[in-house]
N, C-alpha and C. Protein backbone atom coordinates (compact mmCIF):
# COMPACT_ATOMS: atom_id res chain seq x y z
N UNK A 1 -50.87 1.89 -0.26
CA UNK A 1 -52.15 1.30 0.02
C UNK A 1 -53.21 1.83 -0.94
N UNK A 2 -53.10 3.07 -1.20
CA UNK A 2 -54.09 3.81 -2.00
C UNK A 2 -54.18 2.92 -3.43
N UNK A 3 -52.94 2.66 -4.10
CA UNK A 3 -53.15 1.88 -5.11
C UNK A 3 -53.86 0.89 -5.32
N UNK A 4 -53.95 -0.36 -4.28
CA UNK A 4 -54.22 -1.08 -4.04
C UNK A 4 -55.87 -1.12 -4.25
N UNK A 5 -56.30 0.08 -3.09
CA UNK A 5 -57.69 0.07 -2.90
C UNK A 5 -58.56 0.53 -4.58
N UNK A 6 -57.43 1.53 -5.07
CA UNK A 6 -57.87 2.66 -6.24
C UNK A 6 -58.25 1.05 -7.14
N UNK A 7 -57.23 0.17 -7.51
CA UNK A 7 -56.95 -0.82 -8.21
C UNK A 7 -57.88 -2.33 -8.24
N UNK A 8 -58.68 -2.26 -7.49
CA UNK A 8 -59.20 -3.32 -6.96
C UNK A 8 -60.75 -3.47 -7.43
N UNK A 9 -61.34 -4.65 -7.05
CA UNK A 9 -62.75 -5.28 -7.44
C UNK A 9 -62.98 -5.28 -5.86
N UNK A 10 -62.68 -4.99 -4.93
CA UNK A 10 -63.09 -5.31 -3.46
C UNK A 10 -63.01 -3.73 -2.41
N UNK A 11 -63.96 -3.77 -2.12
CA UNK A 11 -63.74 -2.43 -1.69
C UNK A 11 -63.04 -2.63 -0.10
N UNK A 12 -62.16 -1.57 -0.14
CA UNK A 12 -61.72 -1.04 0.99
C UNK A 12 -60.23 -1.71 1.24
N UNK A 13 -59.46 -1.98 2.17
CA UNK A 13 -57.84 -2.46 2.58
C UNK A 13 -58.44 -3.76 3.23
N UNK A 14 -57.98 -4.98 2.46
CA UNK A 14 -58.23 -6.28 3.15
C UNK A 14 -56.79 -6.78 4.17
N UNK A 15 -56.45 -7.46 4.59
CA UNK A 15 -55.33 -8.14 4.94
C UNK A 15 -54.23 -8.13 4.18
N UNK A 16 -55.23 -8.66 2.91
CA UNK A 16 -54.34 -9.41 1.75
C UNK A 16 -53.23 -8.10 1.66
N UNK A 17 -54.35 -7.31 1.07
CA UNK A 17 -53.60 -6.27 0.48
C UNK A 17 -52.68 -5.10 1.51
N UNK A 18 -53.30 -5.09 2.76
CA UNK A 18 -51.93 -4.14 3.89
C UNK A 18 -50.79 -5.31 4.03
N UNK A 19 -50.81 -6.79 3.80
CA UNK A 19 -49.66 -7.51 3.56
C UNK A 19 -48.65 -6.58 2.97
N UNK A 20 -49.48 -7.00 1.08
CA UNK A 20 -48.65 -6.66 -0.03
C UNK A 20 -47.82 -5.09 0.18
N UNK A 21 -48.79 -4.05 0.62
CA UNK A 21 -48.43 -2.96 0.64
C UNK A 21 -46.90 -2.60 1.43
N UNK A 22 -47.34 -3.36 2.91
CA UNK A 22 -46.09 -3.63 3.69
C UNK A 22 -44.95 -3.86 2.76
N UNK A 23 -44.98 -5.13 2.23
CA UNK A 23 -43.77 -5.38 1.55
C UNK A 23 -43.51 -4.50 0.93
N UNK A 24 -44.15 -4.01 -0.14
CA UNK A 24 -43.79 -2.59 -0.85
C UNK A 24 -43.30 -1.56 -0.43
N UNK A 25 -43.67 -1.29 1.26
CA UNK A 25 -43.13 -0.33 1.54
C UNK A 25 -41.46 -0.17 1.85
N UNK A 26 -41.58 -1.70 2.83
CA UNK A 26 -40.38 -1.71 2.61
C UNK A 26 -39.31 -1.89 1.94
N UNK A 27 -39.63 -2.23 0.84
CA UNK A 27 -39.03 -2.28 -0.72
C UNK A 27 -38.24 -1.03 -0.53
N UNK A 28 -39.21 -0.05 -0.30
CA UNK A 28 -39.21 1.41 -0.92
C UNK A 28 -38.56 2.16 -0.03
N UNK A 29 -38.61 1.36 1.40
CA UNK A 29 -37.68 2.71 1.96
C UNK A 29 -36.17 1.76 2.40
N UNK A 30 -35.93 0.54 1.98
CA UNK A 30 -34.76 0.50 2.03
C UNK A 30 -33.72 0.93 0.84
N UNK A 31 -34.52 1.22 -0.21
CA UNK A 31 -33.80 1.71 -1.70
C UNK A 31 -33.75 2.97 -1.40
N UNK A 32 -35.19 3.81 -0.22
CA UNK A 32 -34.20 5.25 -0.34
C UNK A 32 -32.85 5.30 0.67
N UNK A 33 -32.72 4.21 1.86
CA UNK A 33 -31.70 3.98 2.68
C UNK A 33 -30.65 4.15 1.90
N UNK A 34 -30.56 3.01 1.02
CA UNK A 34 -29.83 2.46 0.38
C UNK A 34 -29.09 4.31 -0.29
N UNK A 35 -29.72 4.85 -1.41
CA UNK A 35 -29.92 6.36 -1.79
C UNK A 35 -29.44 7.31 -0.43
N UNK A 36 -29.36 7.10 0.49
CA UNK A 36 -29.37 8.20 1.70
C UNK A 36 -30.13 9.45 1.77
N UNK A 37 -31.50 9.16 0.78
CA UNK A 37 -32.25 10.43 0.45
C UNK A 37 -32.40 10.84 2.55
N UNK A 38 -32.42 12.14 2.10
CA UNK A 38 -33.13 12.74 3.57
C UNK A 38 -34.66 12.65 3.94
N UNK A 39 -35.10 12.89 4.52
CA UNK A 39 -36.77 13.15 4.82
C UNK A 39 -37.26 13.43 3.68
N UNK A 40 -37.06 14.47 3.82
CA UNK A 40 -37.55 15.51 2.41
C UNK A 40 -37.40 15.10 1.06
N UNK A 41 -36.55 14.44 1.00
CA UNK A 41 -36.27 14.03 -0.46
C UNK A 41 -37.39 12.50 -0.47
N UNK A 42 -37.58 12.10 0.41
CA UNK A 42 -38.73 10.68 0.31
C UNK A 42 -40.00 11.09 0.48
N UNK A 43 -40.61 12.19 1.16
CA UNK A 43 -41.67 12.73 0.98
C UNK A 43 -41.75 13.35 -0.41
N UNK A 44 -40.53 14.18 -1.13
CA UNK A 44 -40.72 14.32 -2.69
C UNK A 44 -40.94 12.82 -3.37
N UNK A 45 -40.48 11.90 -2.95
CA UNK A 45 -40.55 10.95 -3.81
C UNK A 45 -41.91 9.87 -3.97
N UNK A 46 -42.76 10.49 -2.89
CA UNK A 46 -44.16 9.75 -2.35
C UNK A 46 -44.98 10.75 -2.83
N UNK A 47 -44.66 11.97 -2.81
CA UNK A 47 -45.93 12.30 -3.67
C UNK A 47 -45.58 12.41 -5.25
N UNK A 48 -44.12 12.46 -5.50
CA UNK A 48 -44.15 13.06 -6.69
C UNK A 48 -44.05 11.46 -8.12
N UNK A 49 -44.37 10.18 -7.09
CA UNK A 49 -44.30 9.15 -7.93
C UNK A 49 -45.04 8.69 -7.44
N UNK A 50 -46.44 8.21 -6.35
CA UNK A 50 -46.85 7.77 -6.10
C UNK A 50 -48.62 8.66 -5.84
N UNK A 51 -48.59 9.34 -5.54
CA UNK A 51 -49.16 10.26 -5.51
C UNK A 51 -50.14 10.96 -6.64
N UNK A 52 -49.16 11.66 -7.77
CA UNK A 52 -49.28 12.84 -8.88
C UNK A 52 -49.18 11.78 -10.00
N UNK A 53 -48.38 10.82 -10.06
CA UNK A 53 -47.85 10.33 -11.44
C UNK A 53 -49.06 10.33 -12.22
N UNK A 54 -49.67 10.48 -13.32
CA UNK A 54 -50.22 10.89 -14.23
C UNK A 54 -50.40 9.13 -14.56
N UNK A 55 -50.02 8.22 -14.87
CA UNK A 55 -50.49 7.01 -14.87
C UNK A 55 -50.83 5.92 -13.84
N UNK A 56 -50.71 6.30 -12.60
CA UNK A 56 -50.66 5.59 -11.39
C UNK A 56 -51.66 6.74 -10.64
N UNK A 57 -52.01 7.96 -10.73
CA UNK A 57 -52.25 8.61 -9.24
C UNK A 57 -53.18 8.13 -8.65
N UNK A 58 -53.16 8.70 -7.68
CA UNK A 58 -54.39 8.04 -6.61
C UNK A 58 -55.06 9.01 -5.70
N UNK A 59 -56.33 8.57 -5.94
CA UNK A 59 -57.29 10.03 -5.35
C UNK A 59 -57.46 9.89 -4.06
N UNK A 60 -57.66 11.76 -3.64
CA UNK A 60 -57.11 12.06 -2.63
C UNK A 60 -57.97 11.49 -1.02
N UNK A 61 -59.78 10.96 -2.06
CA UNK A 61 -60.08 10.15 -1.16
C UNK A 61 -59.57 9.21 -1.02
N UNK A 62 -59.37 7.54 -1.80
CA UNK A 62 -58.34 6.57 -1.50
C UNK A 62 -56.92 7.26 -0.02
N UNK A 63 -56.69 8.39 -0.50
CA UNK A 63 -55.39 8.15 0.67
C UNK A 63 -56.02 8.61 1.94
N UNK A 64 -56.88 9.39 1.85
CA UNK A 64 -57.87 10.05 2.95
C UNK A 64 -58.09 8.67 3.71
N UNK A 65 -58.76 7.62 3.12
CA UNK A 65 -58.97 6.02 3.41
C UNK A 65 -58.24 5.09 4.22
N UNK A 66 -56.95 5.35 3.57
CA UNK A 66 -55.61 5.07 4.04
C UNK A 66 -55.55 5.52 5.14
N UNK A 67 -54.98 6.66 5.71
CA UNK A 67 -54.64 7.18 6.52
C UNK A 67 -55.93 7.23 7.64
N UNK A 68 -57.17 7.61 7.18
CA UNK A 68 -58.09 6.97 8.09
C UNK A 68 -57.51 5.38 8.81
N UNK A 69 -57.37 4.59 8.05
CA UNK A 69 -56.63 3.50 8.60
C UNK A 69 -56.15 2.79 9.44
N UNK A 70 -54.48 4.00 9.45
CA UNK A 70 -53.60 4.06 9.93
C UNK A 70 -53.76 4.74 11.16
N UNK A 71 -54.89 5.79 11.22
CA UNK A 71 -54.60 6.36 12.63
C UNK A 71 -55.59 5.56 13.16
N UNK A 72 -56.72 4.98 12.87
CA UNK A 72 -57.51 4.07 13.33
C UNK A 72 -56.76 2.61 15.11
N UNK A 73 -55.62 2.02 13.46
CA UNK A 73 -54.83 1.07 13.86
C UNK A 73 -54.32 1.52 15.00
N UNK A 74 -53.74 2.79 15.18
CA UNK A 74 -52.75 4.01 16.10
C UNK A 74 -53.33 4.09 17.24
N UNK A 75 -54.70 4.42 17.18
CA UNK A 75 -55.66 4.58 17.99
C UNK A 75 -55.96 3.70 18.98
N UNK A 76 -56.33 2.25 18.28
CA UNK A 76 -56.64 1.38 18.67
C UNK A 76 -55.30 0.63 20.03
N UNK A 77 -54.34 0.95 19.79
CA UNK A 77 -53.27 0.55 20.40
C UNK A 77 -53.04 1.61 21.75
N UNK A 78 -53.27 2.60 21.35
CA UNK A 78 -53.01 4.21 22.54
C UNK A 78 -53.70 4.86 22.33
N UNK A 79 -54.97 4.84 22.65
CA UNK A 79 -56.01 6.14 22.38
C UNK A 79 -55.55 7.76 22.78
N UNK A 80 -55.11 8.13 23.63
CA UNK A 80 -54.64 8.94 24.44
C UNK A 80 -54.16 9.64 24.09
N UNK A 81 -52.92 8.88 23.92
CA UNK A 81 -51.28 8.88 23.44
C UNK A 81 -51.71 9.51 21.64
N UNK A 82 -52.30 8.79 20.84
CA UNK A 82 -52.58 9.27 19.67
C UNK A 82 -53.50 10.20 19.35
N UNK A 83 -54.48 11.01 20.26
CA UNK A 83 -55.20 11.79 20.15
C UNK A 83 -54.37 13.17 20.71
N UNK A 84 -53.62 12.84 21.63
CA UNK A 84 -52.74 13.93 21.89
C UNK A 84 -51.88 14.47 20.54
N UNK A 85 -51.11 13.22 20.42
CA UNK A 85 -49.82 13.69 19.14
C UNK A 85 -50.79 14.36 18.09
N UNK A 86 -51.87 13.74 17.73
CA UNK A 86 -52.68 14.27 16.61
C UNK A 86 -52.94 16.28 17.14
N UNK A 87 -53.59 16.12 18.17
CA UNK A 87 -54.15 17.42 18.30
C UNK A 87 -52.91 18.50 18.54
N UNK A 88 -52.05 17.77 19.24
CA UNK A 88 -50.85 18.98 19.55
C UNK A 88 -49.35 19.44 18.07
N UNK A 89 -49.71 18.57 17.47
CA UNK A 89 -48.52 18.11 16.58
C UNK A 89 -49.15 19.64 15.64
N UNK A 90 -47.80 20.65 15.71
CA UNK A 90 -47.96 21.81 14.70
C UNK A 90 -48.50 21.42 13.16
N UNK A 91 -47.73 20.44 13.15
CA UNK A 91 -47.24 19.96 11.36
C UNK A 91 -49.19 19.49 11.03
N UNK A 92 -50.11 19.06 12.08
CA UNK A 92 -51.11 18.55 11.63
C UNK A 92 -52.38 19.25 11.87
N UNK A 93 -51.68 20.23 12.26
CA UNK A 93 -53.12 21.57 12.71
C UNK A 93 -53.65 22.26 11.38
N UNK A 94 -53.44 22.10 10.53
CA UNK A 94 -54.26 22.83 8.97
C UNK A 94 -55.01 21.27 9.04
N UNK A 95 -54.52 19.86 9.16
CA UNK A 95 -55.29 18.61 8.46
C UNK A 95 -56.43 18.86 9.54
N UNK A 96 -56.43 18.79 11.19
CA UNK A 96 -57.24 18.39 12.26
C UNK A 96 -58.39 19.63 12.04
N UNK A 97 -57.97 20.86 11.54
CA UNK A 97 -58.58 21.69 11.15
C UNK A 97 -59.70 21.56 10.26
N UNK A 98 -59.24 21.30 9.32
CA UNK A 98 -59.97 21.28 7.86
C UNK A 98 -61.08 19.52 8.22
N UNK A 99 -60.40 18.46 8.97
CA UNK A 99 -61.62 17.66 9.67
C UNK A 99 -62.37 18.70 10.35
N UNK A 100 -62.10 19.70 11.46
CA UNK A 100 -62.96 19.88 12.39
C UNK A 100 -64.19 21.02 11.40
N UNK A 101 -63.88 21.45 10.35
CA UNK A 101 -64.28 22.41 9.74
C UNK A 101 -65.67 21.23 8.79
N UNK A 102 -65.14 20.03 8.47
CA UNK A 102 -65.66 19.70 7.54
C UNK A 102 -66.52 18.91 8.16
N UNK A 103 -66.83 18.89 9.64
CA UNK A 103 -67.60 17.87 10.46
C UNK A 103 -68.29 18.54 11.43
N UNK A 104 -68.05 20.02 11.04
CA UNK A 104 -69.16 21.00 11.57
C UNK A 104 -68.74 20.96 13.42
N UNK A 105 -67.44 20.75 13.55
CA UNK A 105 -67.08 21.08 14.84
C UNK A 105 -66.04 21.93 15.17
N UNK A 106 -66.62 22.51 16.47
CA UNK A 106 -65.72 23.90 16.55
C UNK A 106 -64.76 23.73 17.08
N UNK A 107 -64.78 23.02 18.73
CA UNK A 107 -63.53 22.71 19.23
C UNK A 107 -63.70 20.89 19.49
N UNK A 108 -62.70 20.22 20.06
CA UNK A 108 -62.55 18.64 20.19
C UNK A 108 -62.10 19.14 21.54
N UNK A 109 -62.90 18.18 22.69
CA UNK A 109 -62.09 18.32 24.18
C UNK A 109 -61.02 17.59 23.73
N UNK A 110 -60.12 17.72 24.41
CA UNK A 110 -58.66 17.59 24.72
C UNK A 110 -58.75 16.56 25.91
C-alpha cells in the first residue's frame, strides 16, 4: 500500500488503489506458499524488498498510514476485540508504547 500512496498524485489509499494492492498481495504470498518460506523468511522479504530497497523504499510515514488503516478497518469491525489484541499482544508493546509516548499519554484505560 505504501507504494501506492508514496507513488501517487492523490493523496492518501483510495479504493482504487487497496483493490490493486490486494491483488499484489496476494500475488506475493502465494509465490512465498508456493517457496514454503516460513514466517520469518516473508517478513525478511517485506522489509528487505519492499521496505529498504534503495529504488522502491517507502517512508516510514507512508507505512505508519497504512497500518493506521488497517487497524482503523480492524477496529471498525470489533472495537473491543481489537483494542484488546493491540494492548495485550507482547510483540506490540514497544509500537503502543512509542504511540503512547508520542501523544503525550501515560496510560490508555483498558
Amino acid at each position: 500500500m505504501g507504494k501506492k500512496i508514496q507513488n501517487s498524485d492523490s493523496i492518501g489509499l483510495t479504493d482504487t488503489k487497496k483493490d490493486k494492492v490486494k491483488e499484489e498481495i496476494t500475488e506475493y504470498k502465494q509465490f512465498w506458499k508456493d517457496k514454503n518460506y516460513p514466517s520469518e523468511r516473508v517478513a525478511y522479504e517485506i522489509y528487505e524488498n519492499i521496505i529498504t530497497k534503495k529504488n522502491a523504499k517507502v517512508s516510514k510515514a507512508i507505512i505508519a498510514q497504512c497500518l493506521s488503516d488497517i487497524l482503523l478497518e480492524k477496529f471498525k469491525e470489533d472495537p473491543v476485540s481489537t483494542k484488546t489484541q493491540i494492548l495485550t499482544d507482547p510483540l506490540l508493546k514497544y509500537l503502543v508504547n512509542a504511540i503512547r509516548y508520542g501523544a503525550g499519554i501515560s496510560e490508555v484505560n483498558e
